[in-house]
PDB file of N, CA and C in Angstrom:
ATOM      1  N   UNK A   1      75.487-133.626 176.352  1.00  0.00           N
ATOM      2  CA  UNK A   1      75.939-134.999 176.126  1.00  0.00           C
ATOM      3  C   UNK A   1      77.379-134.961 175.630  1.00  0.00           C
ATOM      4  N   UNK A   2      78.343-135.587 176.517  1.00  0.00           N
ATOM      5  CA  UNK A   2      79.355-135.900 175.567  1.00  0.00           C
ATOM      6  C   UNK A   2      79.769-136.796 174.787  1.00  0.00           C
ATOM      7  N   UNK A   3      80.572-136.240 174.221  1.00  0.00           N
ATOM      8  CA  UNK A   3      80.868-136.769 172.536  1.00  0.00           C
ATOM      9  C   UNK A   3      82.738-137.087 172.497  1.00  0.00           C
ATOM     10  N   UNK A   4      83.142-138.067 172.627  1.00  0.00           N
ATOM     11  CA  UNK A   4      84.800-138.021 171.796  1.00  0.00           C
ATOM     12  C   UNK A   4      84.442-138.751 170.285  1.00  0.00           C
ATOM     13  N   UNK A   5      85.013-137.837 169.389  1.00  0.00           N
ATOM     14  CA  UNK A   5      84.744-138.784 167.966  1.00  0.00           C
ATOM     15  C   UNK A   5      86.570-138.782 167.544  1.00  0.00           C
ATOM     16  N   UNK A   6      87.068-139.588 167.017  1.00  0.00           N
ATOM     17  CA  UNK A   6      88.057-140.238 166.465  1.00  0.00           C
ATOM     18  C   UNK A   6      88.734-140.247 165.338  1.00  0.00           C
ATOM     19  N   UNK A   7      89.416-139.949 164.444  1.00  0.00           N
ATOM     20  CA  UNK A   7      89.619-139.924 163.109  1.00  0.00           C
ATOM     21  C   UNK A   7      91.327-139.498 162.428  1.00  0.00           C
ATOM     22  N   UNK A   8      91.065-139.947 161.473  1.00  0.00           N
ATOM     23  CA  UNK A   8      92.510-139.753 160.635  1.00  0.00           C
ATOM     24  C   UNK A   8      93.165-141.208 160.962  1.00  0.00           C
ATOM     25  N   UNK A   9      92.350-142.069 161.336  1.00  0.00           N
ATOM     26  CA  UNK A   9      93.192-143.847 160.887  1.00  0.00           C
ATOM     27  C   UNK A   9      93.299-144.163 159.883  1.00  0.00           C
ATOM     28  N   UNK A  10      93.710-144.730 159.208  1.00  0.00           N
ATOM     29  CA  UNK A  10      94.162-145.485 157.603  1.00  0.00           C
ATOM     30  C   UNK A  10      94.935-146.508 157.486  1.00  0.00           C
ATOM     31  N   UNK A  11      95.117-147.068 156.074  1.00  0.00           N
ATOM     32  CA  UNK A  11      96.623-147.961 156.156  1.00  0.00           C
ATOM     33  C   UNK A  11      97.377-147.100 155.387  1.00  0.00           C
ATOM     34  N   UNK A  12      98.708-147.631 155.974  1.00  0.00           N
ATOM     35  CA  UNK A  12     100.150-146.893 155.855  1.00  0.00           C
ATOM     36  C   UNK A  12     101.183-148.105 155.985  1.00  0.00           C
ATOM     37  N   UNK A  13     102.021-147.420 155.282  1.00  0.00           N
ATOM     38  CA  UNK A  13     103.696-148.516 154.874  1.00  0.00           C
ATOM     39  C   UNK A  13     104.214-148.658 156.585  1.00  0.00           C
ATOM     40  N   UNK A  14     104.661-149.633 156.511  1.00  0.00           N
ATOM     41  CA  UNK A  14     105.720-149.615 157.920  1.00  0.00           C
ATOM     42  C   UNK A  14     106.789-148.444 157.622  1.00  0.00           C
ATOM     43  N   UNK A  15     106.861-147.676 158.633  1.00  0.00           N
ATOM     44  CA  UNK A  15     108.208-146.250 158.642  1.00  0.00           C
ATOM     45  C   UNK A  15     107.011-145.090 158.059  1.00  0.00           C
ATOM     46  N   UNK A  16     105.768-145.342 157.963  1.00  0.00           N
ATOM     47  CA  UNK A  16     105.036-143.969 157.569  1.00  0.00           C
ATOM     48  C   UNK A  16     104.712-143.615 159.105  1.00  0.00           C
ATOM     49  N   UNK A  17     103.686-142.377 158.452  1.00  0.00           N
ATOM     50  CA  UNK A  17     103.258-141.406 159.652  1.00  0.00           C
ATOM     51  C   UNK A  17     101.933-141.546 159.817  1.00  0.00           C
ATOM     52  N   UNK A  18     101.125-141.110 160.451  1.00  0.00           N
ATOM     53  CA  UNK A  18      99.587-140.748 160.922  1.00  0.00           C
ATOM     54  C   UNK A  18      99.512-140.178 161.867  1.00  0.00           C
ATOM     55  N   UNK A  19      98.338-139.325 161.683  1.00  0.00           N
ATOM     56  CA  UNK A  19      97.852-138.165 162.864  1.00  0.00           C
ATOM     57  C   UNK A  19      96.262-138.474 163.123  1.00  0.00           C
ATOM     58  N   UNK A  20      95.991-138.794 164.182  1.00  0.00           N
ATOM     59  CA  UNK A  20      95.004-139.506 164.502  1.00  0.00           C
ATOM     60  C   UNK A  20      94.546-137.875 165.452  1.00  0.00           C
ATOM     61  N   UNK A  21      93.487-137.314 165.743  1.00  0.00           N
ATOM     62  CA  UNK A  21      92.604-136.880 166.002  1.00  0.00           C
ATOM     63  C   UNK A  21      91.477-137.278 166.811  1.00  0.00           C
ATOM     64  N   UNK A  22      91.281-136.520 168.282  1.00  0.00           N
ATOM     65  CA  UNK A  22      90.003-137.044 168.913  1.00  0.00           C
ATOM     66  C   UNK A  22      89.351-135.261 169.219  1.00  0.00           C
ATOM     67  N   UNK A  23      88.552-135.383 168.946  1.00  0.00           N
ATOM     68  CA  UNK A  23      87.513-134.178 169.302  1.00  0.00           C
ATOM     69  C   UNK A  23      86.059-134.440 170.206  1.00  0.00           C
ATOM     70  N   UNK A  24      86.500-133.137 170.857  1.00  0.00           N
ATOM     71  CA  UNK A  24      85.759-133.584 172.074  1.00  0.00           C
ATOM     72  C   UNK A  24      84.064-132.446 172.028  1.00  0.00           C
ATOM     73  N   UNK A  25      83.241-132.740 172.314  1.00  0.00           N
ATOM     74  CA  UNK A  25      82.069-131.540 172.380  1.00  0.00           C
ATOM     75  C   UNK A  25      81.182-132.301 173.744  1.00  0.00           C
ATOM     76  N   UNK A  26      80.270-131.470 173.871  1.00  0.00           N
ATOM     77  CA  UNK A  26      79.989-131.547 175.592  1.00  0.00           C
ATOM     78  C   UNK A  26      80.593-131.834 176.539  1.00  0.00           C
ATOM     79  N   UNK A  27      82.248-131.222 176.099  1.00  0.00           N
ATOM     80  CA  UNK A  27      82.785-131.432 177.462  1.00  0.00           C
ATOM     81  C   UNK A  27      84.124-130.431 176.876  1.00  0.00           C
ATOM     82  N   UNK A  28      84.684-130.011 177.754  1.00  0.00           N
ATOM     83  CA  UNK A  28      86.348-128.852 177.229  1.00  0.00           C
ATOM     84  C   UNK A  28      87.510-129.776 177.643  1.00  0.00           C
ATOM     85  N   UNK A  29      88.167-130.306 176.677  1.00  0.00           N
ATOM     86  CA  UNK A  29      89.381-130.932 177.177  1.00  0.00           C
ATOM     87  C   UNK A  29      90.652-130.609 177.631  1.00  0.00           C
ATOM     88  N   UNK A  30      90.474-129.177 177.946  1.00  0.00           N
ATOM     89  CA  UNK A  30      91.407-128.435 179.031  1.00  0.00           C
ATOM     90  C   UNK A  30      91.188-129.314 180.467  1.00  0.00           C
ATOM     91  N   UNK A  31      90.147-129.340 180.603  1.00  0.00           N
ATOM     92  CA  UNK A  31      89.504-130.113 182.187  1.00  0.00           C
ATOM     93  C   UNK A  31      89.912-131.164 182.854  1.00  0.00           C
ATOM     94  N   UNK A  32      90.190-131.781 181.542  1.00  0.00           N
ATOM     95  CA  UNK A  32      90.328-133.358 181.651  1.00  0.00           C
ATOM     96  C   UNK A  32      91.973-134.125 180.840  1.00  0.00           C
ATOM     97  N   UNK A  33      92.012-134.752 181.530  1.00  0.00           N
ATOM     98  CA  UNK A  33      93.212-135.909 181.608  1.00  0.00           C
ATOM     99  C   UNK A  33      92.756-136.149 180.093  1.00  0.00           C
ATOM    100  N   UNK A  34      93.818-136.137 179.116  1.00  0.00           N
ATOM    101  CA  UNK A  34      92.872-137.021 177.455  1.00  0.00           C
ATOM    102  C   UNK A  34      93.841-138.627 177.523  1.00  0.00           C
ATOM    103  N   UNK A  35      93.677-139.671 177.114  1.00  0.00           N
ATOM    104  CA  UNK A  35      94.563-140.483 177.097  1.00  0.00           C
ATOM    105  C   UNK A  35      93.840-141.259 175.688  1.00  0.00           C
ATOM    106  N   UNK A  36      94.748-141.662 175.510  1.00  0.00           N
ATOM    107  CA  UNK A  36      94.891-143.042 173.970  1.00  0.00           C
ATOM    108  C   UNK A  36      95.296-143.841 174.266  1.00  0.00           C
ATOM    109  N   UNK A  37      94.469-145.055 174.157  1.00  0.00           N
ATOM    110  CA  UNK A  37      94.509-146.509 174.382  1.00  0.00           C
ATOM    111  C   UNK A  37      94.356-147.212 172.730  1.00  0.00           C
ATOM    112  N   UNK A  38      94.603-148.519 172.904  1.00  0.00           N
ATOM    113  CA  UNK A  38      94.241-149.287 171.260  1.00  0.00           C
ATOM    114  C   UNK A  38      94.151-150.538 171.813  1.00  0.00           C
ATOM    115  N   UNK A  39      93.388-151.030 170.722  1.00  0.00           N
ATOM    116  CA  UNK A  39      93.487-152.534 170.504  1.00  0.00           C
ATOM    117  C   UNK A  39      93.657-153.800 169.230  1.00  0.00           C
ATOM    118  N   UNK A  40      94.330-154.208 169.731  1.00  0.00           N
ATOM    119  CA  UNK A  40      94.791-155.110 168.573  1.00  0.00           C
ATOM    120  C   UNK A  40      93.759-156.250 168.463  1.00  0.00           C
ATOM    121  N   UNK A  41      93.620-156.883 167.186  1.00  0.00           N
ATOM    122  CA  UNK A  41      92.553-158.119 167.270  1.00  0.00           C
ATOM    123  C   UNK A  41      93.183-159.011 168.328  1.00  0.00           C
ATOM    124  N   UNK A  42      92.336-159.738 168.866  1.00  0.00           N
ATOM    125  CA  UNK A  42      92.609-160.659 170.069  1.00  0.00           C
ATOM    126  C   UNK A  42      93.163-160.706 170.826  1.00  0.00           C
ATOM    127  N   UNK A  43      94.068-159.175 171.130  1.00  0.00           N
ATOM    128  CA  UNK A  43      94.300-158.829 172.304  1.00  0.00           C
ATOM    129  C   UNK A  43      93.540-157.269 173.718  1.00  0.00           C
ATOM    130  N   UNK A  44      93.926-157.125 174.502  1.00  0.00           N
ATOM    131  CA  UNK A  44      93.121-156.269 175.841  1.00  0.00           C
ATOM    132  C   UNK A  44      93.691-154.617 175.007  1.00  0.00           C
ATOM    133  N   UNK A  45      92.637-154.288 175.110  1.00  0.00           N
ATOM    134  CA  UNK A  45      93.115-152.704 175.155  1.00  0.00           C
ATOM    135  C   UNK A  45      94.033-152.412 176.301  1.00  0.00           C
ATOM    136  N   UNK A  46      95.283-151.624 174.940  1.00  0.00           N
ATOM    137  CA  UNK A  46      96.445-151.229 175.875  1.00  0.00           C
ATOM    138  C   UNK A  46      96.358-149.607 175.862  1.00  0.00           C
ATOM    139  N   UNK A  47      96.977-149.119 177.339  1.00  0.00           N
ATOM    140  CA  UNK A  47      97.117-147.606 177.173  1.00  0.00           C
ATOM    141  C   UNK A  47      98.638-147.432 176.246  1.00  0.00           C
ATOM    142  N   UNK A  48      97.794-146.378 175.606  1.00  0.00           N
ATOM    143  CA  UNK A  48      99.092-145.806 174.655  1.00  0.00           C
ATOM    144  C   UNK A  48     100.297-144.329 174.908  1.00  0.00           C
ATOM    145  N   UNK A  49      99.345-143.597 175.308  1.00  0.00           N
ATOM    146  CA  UNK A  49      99.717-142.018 175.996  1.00  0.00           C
ATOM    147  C   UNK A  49      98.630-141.277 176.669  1.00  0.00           C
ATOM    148  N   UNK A  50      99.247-140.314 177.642  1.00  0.00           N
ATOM    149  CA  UNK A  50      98.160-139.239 178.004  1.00  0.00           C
ATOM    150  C   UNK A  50      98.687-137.889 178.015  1.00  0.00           C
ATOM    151  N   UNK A  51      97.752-137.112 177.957  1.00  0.00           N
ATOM    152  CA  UNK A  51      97.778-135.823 177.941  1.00  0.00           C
ATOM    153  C   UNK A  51      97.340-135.192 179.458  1.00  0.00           C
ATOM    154  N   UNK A  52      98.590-134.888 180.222  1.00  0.00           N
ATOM    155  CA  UNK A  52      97.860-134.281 181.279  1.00  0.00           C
ATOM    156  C   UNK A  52      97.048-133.264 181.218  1.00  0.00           C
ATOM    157  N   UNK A  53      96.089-132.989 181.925  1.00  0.00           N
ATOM    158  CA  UNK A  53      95.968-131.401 182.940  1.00  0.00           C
ATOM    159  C   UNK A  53      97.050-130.195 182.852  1.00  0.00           C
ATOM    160  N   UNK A  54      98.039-130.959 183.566  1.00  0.00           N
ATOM    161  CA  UNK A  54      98.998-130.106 183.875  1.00  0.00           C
ATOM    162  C   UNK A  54      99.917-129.950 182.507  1.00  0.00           C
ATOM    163  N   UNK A  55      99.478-130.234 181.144  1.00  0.00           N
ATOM    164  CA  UNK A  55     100.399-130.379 179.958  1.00  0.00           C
ATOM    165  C   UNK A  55     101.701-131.219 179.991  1.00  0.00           C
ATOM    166  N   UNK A  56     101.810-132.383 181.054  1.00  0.00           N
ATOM    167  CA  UNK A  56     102.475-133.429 181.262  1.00  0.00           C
ATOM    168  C   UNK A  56     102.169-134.084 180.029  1.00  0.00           C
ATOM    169  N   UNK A  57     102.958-135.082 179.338  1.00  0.00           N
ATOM    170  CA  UNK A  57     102.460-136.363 178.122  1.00  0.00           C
ATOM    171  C   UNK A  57     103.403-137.360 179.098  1.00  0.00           C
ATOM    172  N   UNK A  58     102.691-138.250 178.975  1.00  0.00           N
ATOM    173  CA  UNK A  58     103.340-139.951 179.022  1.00  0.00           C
ATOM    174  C   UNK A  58     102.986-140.725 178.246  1.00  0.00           C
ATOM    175  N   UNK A  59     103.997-141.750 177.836  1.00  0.00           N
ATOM    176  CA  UNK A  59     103.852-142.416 177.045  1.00  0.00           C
ATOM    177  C   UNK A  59     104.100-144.080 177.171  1.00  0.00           C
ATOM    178  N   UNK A  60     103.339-144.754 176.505  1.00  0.00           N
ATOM    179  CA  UNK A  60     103.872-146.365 177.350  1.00  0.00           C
ATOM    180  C   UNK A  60     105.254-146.543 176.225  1.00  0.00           C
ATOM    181  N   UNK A  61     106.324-147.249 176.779  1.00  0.00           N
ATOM    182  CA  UNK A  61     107.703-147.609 176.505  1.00  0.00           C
ATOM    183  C   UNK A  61     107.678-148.036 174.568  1.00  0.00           C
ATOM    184  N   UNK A  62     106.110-148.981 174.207  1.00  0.00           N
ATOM    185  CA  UNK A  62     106.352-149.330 172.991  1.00  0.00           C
ATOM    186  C   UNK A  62     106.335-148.034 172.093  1.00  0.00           C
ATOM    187  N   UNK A  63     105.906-147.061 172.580  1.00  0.00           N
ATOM    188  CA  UNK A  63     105.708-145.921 171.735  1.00  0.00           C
ATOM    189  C   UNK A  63     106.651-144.408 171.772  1.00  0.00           C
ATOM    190  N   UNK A  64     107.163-144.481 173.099  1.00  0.00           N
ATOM    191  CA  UNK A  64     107.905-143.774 173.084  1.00  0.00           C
ATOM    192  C   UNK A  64     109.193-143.572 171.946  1.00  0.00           C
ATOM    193  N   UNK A  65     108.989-141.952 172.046  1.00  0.00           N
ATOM    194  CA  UNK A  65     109.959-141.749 170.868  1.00  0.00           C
ATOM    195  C   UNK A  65     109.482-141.668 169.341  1.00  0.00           C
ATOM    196  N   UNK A  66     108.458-142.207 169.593  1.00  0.00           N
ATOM    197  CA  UNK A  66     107.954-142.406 167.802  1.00  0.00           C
ATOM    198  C   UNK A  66     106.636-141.722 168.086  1.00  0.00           C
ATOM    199  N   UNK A  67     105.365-141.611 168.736  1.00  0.00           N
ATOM    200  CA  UNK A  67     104.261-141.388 169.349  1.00  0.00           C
ATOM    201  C   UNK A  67     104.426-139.758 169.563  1.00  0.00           C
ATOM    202  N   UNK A  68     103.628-138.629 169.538  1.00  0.00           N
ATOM    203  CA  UNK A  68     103.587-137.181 170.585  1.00  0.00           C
ATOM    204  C   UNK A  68     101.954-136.973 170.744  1.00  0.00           C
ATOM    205  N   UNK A  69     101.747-137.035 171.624  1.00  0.00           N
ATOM    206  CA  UNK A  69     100.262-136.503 172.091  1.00  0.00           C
ATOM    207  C   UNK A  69     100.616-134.967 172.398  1.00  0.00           C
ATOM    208  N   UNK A  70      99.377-134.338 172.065  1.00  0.00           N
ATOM    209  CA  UNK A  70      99.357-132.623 172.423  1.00  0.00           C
ATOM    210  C   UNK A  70      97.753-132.290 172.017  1.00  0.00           C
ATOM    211  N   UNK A  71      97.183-131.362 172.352  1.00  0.00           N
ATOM    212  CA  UNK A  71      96.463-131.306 172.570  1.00  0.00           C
ATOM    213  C   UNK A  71      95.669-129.380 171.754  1.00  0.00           C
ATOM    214  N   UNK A  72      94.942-129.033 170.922  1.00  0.00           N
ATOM    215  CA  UNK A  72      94.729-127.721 170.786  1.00  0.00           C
ATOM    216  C   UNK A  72      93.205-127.005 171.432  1.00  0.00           C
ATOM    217  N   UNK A  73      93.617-126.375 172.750  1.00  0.00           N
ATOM    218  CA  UNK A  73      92.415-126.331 173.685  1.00  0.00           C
ATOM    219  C   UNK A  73      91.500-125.495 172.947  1.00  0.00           C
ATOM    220  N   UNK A  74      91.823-124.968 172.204  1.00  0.00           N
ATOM    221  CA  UNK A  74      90.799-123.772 171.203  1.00  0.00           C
ATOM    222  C   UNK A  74      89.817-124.471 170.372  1.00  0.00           C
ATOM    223  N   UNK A  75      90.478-126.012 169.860  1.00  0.00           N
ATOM    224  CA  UNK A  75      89.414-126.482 168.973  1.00  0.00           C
ATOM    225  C   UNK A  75      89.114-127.758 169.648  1.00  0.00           C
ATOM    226  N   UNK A  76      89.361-127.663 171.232  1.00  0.00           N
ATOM    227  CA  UNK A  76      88.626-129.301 172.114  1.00  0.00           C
ATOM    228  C   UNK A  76      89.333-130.336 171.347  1.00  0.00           C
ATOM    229  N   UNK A  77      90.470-130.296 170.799  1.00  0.00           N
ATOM    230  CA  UNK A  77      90.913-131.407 170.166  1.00  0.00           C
ATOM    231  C   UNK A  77      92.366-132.020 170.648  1.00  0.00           C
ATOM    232  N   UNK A  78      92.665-132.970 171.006  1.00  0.00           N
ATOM    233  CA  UNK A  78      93.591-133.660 171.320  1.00  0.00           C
ATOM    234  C   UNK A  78      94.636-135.034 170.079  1.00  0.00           C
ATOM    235  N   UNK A  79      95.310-134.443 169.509  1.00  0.00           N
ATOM    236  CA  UNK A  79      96.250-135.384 168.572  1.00  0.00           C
ATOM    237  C   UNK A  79      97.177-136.505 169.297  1.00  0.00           C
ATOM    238  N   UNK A  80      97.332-137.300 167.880  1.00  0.00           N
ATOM    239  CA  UNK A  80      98.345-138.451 168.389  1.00  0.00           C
ATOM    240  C   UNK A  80      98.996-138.415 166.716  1.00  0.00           C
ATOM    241  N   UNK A  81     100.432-137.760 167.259  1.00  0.00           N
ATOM    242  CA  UNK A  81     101.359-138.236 165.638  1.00  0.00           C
ATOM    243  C   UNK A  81     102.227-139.422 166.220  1.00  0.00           C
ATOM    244  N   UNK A  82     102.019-140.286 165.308  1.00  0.00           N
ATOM    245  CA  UNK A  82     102.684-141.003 165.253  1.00  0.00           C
ATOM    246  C   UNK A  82     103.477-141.382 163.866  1.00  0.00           C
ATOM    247  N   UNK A  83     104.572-141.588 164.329  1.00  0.00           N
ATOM    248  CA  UNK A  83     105.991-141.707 163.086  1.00  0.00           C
ATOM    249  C   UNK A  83     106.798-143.031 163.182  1.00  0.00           C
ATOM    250  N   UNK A  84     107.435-143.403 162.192  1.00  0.00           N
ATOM    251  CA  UNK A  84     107.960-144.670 162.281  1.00  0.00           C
ATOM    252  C   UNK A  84     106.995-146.026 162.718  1.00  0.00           C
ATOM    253  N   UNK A  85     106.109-145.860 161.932  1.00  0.00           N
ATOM    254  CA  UNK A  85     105.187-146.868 161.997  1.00  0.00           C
ATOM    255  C   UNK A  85     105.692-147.942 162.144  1.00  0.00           C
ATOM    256  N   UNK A  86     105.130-149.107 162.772  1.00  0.00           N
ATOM    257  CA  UNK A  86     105.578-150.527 162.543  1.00  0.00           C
ATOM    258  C   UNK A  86     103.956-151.581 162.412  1.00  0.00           C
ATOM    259  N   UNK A  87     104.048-152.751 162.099  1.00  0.00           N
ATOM    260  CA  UNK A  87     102.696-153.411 161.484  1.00  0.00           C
ATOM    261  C   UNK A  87     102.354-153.588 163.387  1.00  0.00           C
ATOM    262  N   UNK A  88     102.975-153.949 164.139  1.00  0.00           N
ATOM    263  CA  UNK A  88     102.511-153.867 165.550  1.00  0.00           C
ATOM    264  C   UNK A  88     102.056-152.792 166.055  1.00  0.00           C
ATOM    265  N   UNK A  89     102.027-152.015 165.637  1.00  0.00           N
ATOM    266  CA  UNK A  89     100.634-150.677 165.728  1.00  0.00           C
ATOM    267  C   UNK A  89      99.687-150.846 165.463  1.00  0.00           C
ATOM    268  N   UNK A  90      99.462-151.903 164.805  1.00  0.00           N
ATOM    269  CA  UNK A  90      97.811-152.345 164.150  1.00  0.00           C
ATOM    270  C   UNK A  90      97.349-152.722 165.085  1.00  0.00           C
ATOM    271  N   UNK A  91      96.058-151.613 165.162  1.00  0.00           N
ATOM    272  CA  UNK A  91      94.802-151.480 166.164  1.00  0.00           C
ATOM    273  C   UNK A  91      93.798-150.536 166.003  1.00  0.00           C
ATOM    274  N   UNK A  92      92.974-150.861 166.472  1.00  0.00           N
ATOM    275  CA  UNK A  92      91.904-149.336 166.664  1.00  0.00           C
ATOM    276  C   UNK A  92      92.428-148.916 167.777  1.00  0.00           C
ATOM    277  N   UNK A  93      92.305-147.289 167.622  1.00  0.00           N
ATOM    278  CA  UNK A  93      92.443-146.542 168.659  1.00  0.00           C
ATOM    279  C   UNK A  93      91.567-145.442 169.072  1.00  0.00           C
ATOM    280  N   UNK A  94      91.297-145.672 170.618  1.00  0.00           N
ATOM    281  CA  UNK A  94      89.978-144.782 171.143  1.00  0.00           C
ATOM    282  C   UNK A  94      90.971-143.778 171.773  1.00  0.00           C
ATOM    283  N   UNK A  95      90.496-142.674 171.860  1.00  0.00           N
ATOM    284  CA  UNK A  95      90.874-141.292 173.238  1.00  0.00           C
ATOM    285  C   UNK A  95      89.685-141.982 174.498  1.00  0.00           C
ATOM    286  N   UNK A  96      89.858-140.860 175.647  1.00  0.00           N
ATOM    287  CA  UNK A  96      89.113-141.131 176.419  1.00  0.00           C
ATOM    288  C   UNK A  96      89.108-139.987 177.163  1.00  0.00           C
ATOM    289  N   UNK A  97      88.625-139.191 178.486  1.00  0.00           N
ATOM    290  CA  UNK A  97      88.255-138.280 179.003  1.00  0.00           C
ATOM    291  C   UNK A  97      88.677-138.775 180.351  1.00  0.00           C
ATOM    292  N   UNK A  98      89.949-139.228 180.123  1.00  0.00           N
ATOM    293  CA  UNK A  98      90.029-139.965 182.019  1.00  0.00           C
ATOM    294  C   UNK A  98      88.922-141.021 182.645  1.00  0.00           C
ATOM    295  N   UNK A  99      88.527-141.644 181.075  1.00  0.00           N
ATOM    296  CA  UNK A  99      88.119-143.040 181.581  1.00  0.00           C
ATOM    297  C   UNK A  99      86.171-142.605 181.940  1.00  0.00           C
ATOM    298  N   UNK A 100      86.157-141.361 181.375  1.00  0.00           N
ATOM    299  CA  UNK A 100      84.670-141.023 181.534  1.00  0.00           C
ATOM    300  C   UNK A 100      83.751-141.701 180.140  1.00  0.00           C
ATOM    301  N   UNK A 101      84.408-140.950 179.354  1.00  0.00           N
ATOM    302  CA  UNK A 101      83.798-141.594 177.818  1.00  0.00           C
ATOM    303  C   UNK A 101      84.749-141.830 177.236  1.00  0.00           C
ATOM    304  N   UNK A 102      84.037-142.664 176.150  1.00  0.00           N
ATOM    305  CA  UNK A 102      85.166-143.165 175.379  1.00  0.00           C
ATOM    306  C   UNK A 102      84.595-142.618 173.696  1.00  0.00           C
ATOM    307  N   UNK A 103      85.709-142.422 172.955  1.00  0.00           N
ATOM    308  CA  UNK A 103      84.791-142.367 171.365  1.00  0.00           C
ATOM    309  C   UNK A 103      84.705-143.758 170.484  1.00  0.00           C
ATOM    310  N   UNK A 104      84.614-143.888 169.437  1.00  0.00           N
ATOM    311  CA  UNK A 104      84.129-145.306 168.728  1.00  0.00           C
ATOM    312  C   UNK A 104      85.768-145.757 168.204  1.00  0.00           C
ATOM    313  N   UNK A 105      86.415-144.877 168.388  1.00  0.00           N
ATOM    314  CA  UNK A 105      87.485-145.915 167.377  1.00  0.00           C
ATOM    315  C   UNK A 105      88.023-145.666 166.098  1.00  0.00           C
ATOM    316  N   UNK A 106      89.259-145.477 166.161  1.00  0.00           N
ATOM    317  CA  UNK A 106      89.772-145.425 164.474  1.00  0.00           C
ATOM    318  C   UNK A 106      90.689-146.169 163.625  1.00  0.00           C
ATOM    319  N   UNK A 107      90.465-147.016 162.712  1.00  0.00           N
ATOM    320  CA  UNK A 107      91.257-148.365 162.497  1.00  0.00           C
ATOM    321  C   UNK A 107      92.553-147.720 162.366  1.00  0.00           C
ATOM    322  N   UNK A 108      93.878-148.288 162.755  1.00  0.00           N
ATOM    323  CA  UNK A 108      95.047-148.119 161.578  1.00  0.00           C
ATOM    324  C   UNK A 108      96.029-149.399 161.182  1.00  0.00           C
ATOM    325  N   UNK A 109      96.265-149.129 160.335  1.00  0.00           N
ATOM    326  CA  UNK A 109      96.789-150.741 159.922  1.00  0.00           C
ATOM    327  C   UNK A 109      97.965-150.551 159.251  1.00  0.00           C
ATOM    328  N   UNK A 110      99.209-150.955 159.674  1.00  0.00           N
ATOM    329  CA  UNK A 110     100.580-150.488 159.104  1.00  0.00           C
ATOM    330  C   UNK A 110     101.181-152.051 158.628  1.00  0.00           C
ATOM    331  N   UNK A 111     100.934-151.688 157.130  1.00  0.00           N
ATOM    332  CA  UNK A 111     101.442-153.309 156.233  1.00  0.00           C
ATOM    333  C   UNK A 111     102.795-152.901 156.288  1.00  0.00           C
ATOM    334  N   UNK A 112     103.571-154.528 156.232  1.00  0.00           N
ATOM    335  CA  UNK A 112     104.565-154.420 156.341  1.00  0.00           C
ATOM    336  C   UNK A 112     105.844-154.324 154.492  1.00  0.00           C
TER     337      UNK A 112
END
């Protein structure tokens, strides 16, 4: 069965940092595409970055520059640092397996 679980969300100052964490089990995330999406209250889950296959990262434009996805294939785990926080980061944020599974979510909330 696979599993993405989520973690290291919190609140943080606007201009702080967080390292958000997705870990993966019944499945090796060497294999697979990892990507980070979020959502804000009352708005659509947006994609945030991915982690290729091929060790490609992309990133959507609001995050670039401040955002690094990477990935440590030894412990199935895929990171998201993010720096220079702003309160428009406030969302939960899921990983995903290329849209196979998803994990539950990790709040973060950047007061201004």
């Amino acid at each position: 069965q696979v599993q993405l679980v989520e973690s290291g969300g919190g609140l943080v100052q606007a201009g702080g940092s967080l390292r958000l964490s997705c870990v993966a089990s019944g499945t090796i995330v060497s294999f697979s595409a990892i990507l980070w999406y979020r959502q804000a209250p009352g708005k659509q889950r947006e994609w945030v970055a991915t982690s290729g296959r091929s060790k490609f990262t992309y990133y959507a434009d609001s995050v670039k520059g401040r955002f690094t996805i990477s990935r440590d294939n030894a412990k199935n785990t895929v990171y998201l640092q993010m720096n220079s926080l702003r309160p428009e980061d406030t969302a939960v944020y899921y990983c995903t397996d290329n849209y196979d599974h998803w994990g539950q979510g990790t709040q973060v909330t950047v007061s201004s």
